[in-house]
N, C-alpha and C. Protein backbone atom coordinates (compact mmCIF):
# COMPACT_ATOMS: atom_id res chain seq x y z
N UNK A 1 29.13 -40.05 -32.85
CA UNK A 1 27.99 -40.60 -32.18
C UNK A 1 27.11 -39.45 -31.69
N UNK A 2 25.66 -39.53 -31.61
CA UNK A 2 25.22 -38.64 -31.51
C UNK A 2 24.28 -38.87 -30.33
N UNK A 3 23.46 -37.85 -29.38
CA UNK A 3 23.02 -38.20 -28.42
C UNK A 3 22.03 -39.20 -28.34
N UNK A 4 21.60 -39.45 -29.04
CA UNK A 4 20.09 -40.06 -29.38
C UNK A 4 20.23 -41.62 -29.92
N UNK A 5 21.46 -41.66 -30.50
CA UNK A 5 21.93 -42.97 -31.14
C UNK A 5 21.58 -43.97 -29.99
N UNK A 6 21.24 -45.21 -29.96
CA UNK A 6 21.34 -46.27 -29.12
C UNK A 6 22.74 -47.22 -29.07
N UNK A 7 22.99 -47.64 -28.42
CA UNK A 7 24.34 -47.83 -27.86
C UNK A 7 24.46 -49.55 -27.57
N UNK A 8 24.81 -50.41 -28.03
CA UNK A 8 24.59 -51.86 -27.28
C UNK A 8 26.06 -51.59 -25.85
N UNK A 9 25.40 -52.31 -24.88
CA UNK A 9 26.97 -52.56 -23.57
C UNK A 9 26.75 -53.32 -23.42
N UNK A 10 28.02 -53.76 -22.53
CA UNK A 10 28.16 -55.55 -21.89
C UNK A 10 28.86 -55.15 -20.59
N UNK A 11 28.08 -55.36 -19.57
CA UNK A 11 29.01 -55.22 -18.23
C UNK A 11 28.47 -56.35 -16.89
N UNK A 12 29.48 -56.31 -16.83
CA UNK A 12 29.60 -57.89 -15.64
C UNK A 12 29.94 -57.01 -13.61
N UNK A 13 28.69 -57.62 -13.25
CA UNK A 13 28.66 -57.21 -12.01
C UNK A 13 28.49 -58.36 -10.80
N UNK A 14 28.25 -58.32 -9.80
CA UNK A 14 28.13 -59.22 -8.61
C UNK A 14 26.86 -58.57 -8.04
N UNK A 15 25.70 -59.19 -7.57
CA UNK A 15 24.61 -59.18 -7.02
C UNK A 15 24.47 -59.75 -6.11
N UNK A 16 23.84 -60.05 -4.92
CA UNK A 16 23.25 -60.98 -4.27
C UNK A 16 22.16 -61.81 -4.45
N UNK A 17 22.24 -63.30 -4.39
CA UNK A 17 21.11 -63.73 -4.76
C UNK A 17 19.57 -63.36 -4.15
N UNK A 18 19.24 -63.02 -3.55
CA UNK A 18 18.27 -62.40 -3.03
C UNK A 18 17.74 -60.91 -3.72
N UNK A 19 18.76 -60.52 -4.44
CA UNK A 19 18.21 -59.08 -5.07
C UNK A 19 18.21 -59.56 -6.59
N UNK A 20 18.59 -60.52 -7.27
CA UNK A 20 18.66 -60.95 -8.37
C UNK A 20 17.76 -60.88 -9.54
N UNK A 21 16.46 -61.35 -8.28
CA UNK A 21 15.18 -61.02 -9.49
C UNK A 21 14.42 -59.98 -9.63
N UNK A 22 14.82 -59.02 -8.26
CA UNK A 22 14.16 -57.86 -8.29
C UNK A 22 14.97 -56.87 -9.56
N UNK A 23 16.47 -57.17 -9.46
CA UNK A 23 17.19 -56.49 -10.32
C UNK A 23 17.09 -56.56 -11.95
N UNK A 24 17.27 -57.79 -12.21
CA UNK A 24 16.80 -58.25 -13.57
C UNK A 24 15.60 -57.31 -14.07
N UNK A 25 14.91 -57.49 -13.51
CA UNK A 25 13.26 -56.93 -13.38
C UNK A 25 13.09 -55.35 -13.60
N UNK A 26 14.02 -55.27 -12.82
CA UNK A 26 14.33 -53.21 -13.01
C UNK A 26 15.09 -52.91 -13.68
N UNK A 27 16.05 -54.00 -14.12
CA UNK A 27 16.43 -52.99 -15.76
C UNK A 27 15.67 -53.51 -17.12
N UNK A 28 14.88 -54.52 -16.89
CA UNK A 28 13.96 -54.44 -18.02
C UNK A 28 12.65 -53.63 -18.20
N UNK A 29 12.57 -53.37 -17.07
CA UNK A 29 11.63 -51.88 -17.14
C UNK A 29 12.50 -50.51 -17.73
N UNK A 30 13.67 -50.43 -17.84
CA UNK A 30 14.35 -48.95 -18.20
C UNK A 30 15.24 -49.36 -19.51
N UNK A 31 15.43 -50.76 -19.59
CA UNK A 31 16.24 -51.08 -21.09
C UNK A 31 15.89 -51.72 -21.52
N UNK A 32 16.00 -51.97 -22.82
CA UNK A 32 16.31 -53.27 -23.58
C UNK A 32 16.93 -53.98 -23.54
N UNK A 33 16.60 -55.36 -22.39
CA UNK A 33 18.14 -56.71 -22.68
C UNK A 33 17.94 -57.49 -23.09
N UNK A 34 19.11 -57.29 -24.01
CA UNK A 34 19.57 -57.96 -24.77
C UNK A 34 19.73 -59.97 -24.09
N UNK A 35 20.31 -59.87 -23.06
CA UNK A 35 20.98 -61.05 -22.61
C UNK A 35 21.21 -60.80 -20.90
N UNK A 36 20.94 -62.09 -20.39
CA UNK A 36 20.58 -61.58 -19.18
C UNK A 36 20.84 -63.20 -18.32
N UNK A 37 22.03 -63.16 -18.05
CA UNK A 37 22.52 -64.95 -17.66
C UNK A 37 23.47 -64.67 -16.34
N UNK A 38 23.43 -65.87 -15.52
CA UNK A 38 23.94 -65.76 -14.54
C UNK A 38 25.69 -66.76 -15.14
N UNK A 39 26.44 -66.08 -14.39
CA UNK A 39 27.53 -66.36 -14.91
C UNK A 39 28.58 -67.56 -13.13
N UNK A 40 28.95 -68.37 -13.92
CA UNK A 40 29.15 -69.16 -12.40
C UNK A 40 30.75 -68.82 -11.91
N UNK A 41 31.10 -68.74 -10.69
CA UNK A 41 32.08 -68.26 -9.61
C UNK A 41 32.90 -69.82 -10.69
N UNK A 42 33.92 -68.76 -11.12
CA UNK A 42 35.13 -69.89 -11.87
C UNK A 42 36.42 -69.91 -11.05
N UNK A 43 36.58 -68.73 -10.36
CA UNK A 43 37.82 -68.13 -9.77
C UNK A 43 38.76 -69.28 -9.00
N UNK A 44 38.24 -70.50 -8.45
CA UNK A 44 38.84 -71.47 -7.78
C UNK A 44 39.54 -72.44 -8.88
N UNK A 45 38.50 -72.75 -9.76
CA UNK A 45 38.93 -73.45 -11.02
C UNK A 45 40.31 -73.28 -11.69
N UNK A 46 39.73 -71.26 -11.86
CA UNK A 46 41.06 -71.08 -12.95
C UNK A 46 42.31 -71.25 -11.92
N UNK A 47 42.57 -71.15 -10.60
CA UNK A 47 43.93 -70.80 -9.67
C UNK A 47 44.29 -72.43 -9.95
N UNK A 48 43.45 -73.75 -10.10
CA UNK A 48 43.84 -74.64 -9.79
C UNK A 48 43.78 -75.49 -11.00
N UNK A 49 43.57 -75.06 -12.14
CA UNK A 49 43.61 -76.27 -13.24
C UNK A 49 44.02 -75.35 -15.02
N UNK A 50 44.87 -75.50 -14.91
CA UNK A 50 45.63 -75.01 -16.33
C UNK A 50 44.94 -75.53 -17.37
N UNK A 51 43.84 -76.12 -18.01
CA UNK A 51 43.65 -76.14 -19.01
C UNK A 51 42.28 -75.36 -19.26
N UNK A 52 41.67 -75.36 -17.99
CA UNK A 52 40.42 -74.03 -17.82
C UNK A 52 41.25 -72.63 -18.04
N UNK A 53 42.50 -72.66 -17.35
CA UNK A 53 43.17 -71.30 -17.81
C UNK A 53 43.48 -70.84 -18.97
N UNK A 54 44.21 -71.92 -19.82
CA UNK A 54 44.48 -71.65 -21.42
C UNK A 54 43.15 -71.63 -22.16
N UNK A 55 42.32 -72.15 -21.51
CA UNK A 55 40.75 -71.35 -22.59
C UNK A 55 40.45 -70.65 -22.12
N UNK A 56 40.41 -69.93 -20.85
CA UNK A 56 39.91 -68.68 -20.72
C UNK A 56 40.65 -67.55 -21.74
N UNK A 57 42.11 -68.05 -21.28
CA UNK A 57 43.00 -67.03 -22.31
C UNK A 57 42.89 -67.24 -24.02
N UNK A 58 42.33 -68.78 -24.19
CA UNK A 58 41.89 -68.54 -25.62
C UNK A 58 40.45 -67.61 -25.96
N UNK A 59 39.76 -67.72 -24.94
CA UNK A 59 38.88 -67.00 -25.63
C UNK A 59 38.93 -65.43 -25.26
N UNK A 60 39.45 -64.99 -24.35
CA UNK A 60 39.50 -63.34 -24.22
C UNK A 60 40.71 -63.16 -25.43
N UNK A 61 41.61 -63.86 -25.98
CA UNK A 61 42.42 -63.24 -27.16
C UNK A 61 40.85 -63.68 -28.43
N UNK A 62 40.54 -64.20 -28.60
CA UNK A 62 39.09 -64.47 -29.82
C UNK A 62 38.44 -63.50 -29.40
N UNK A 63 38.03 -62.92 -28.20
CA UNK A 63 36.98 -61.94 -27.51
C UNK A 63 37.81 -60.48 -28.69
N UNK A 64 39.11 -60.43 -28.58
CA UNK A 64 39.68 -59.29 -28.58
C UNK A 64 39.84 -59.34 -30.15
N UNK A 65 40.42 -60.17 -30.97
CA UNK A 65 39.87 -60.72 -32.01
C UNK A 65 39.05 -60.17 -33.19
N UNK A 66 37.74 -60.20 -32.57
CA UNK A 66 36.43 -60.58 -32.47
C UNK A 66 36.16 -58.77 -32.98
N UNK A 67 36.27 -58.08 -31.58
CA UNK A 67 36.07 -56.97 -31.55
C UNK A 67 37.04 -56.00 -32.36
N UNK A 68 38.25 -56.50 -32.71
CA UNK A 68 39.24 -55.60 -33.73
C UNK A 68 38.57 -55.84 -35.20
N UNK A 69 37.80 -56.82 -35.11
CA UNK A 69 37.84 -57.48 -36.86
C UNK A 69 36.37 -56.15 -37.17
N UNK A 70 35.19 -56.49 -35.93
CA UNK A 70 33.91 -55.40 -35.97
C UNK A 70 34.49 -53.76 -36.05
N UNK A 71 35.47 -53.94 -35.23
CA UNK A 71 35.68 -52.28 -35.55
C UNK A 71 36.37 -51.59 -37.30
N UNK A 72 36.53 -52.43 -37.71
CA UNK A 72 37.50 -52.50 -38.90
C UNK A 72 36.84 -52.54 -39.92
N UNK A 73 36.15 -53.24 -40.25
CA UNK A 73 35.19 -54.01 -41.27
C UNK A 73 33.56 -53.44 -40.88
N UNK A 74 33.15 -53.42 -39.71
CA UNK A 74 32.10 -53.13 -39.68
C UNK A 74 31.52 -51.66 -40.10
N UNK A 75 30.46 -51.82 -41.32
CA UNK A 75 29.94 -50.50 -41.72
C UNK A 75 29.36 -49.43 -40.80
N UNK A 76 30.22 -48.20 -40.54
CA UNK A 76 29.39 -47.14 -40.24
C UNK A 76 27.70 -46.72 -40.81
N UNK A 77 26.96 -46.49 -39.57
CA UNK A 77 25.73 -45.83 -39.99
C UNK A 77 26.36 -44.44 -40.02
């Protein structure tokens, strides 16, 4: 990889609603986003209902999946 190459990321943070739109706002002035969604507080759900749990866990094993099959198969520039 070289310095200059562009890079796609995915990273999951906590904001306050009150800084939300100022934030959004300031990284589309310095990046390119891609995707930009508010993600909803599940954490009570998953402690209390097992079938929200077995899809979460189905989809982070598809997530993981997903990303072994791109690293493998997917053509180098």
């Amino acid at each position: 990889m070289k310095p200059t190459d562009l890079i796609t990321i995915n990273t999951t943070f906590k904001v306050s609603a009150e800084d939300l739109s100022s934030l959004e706002w300031e990284l589309r002035q310095i990046v390119d986003v891609i995707d930009f969604k508010h993600i909803s507080n599940s954490e009570k759900l998953y402690k209390t209902d097992d079938k929200f749990k077995k899809l979460v866990k189905a989809k982070k094993e598809a997530t993981k999946l997903c990303e072994l099959y791109i690293n493998r198969y997917n053509p180098k520039s």
